[in-house]
N, C-alpha and C. Protein backbone atom coordinates (compact mmCIF):
# COMPACT_ATOMS: atom_id res chain seq x y z
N UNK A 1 3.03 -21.96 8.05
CA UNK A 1 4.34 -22.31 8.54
C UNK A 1 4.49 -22.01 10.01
N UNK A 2 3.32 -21.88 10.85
CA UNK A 2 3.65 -21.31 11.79
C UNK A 2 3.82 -22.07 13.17
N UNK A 3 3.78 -23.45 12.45
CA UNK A 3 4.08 -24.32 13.76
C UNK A 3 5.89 -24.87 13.86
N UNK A 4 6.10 -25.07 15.32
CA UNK A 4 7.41 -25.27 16.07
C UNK A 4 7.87 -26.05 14.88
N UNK A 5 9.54 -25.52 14.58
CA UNK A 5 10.63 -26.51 13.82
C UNK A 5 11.05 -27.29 14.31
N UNK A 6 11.54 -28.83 14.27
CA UNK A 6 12.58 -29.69 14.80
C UNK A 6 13.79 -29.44 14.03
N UNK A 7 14.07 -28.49 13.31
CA UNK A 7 15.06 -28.20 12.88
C UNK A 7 16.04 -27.09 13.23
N UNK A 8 17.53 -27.33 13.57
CA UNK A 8 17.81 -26.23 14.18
C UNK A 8 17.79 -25.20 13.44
N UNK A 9 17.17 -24.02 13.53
CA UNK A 9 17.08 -22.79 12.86
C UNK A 9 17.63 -21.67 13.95
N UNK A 10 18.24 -20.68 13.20
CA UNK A 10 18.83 -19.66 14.11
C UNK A 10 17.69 -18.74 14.70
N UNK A 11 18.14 -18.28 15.82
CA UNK A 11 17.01 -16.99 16.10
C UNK A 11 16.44 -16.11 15.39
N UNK A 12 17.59 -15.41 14.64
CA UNK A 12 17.33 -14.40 13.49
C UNK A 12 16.22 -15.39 12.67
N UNK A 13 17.02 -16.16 12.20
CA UNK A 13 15.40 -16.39 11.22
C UNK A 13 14.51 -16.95 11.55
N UNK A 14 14.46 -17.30 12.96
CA UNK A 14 12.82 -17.48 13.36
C UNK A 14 11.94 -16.22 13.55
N UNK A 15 12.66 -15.11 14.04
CA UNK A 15 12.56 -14.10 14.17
C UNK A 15 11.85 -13.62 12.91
N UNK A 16 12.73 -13.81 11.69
CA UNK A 16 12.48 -13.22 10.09
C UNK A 16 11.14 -13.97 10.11
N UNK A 17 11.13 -15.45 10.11
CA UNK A 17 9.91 -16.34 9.72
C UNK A 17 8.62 -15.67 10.47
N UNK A 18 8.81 -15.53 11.58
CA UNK A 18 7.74 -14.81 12.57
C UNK A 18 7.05 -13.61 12.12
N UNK A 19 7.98 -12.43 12.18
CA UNK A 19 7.78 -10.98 11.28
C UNK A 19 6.84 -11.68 10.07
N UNK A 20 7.44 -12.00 9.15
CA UNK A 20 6.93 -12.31 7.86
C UNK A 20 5.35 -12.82 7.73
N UNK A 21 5.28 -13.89 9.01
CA UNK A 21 3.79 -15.03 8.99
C UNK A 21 2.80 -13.36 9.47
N UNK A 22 3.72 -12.85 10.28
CA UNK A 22 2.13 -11.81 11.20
C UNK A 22 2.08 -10.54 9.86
N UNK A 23 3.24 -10.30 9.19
CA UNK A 23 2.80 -9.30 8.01
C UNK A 23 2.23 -9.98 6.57
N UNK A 24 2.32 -11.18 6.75
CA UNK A 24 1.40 -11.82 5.34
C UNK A 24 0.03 -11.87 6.17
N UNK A 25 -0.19 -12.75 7.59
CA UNK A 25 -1.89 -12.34 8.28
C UNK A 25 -2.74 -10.94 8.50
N UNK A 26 -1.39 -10.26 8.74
CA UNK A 26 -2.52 -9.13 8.96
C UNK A 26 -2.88 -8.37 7.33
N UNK A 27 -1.98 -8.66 6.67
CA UNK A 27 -2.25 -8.07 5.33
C UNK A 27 -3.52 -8.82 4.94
N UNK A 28 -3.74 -9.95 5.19
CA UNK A 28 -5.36 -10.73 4.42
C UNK A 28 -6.07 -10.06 5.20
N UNK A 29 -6.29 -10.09 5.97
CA UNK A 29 -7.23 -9.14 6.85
C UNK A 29 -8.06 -7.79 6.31
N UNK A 30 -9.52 -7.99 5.95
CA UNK A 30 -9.84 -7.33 5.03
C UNK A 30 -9.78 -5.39 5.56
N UNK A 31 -9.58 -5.50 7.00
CA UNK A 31 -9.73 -3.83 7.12
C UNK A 31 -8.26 -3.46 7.11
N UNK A 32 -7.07 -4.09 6.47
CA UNK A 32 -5.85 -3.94 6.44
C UNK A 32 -5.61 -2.68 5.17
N UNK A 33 -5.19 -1.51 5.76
CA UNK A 33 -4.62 -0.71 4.57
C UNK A 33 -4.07 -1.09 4.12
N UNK A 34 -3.76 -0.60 2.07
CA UNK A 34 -2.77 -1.01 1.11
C UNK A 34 -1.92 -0.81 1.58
N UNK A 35 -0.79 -0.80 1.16
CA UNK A 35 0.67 -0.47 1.25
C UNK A 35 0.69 0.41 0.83
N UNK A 36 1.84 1.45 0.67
CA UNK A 36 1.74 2.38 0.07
C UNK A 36 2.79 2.07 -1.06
N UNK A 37 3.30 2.95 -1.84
CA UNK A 37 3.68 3.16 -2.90
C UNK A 37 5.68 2.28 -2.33
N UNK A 38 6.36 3.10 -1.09
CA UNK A 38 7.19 3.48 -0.85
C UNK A 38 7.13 2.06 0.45
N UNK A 39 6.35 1.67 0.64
CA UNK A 39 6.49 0.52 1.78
C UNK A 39 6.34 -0.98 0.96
N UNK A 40 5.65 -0.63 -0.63
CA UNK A 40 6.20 -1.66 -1.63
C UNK A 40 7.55 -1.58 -2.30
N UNK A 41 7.58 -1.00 -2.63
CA UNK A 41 9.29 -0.24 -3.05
C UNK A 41 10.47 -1.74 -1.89
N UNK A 42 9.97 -1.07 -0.65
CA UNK A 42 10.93 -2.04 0.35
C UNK A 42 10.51 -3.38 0.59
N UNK A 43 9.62 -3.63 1.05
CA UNK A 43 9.04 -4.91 0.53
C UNK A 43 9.76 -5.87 -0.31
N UNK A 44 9.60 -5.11 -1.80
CA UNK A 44 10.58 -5.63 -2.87
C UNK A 44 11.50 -5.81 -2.68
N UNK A 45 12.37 -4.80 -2.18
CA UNK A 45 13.87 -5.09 -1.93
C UNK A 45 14.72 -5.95 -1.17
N UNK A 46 13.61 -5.67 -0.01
CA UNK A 46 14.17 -6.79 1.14
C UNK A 46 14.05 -8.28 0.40
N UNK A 47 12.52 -8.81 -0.22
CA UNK A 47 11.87 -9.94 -0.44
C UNK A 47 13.38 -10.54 -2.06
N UNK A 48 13.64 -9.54 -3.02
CA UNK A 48 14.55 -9.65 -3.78
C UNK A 48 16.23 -10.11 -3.24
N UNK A 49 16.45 -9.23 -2.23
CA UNK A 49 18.05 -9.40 -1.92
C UNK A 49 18.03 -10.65 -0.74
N UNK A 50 16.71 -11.22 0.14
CA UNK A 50 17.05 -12.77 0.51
C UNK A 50 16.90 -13.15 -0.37
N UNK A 51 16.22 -13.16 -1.98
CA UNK A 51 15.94 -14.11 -2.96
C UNK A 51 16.98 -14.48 -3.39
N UNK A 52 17.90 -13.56 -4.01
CA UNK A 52 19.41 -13.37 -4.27
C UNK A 52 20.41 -14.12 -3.21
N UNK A 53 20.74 -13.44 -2.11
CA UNK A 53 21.40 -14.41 -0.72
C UNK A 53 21.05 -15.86 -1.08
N UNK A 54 19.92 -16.78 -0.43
CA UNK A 54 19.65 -18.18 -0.66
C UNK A 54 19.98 -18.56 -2.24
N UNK A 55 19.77 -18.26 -3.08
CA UNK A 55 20.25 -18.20 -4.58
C UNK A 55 21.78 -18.85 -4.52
N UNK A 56 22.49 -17.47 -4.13
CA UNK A 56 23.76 -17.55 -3.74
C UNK A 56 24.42 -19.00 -3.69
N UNK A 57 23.55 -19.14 -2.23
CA UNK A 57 23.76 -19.84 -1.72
C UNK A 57 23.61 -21.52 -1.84
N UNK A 58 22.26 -21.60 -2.60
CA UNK A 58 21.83 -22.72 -3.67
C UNK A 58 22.91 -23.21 -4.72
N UNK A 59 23.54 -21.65 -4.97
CA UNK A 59 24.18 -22.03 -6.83
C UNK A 59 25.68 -22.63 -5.81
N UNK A 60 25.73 -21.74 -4.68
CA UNK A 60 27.21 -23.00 -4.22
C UNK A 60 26.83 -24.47 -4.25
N UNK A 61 26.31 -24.93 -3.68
CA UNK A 61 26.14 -26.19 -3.30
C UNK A 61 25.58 -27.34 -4.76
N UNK A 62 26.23 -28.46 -4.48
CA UNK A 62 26.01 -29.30 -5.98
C UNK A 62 24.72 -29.41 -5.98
N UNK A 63 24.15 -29.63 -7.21
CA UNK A 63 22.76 -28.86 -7.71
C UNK A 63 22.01 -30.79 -7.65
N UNK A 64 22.85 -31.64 -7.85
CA UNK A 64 21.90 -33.16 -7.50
C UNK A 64 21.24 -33.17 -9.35
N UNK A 65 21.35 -32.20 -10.09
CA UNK A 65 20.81 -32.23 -11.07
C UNK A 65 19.07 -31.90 -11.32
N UNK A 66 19.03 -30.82 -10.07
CA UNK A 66 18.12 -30.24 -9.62
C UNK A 66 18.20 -29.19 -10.48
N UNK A 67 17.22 -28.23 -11.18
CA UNK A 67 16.90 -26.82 -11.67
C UNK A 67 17.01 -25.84 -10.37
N UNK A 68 17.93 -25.03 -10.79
CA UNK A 68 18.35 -23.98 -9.82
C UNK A 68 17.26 -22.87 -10.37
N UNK A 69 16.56 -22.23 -9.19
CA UNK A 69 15.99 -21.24 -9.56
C UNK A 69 16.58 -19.53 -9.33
N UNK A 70 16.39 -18.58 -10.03
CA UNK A 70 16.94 -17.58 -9.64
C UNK A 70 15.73 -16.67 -8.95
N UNK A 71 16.50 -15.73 -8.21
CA UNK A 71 15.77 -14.38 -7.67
C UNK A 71 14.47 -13.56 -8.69
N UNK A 72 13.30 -13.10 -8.15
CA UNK A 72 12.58 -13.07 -9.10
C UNK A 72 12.45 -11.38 -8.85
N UNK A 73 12.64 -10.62 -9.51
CA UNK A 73 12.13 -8.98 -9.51
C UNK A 73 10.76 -8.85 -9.48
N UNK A 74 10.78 -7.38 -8.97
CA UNK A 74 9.99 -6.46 -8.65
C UNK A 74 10.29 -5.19 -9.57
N UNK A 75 8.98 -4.39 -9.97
CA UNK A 75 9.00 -3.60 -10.28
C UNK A 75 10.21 -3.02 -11.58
């Protein structure tokens, strides 16, 4: 995902999109330490409560007769 949008997107979440692309690359990266116990913990939470937010935000808008998906847990 890491090429230029023609879509207007806000800073913040290019920002979010950005963060996200360099912590999913450097994580493949085979001399990349695990996570730890407590940096998955947040991970989860953060990755759960935008799941939830866009959700939200999905279940407002008319569904077209589309399958709405929900937020998926962790742990």
């Amino acid at each position: 995902m890491s090429r230029v949008s023609l879509l207007p997107i806000r800073q913040d979440l290019r920002d979010f999109f950005s963060h996200c692309e360099r912590l999913l690359g450097n994580a493949r990266q085979p001399d990349h330490a695990p996570f730890s116990q407590d940096e998955l913990q947040m991970i989860c939470y953060y990755a759960n409560e935008i799941a939830k937010l866009a959700d939200s935000q999905r279940l407002a808008e008319p569904s077209n007769g589309k399958p709405t998906t929900l937020a998926p847990s962790c742990f």
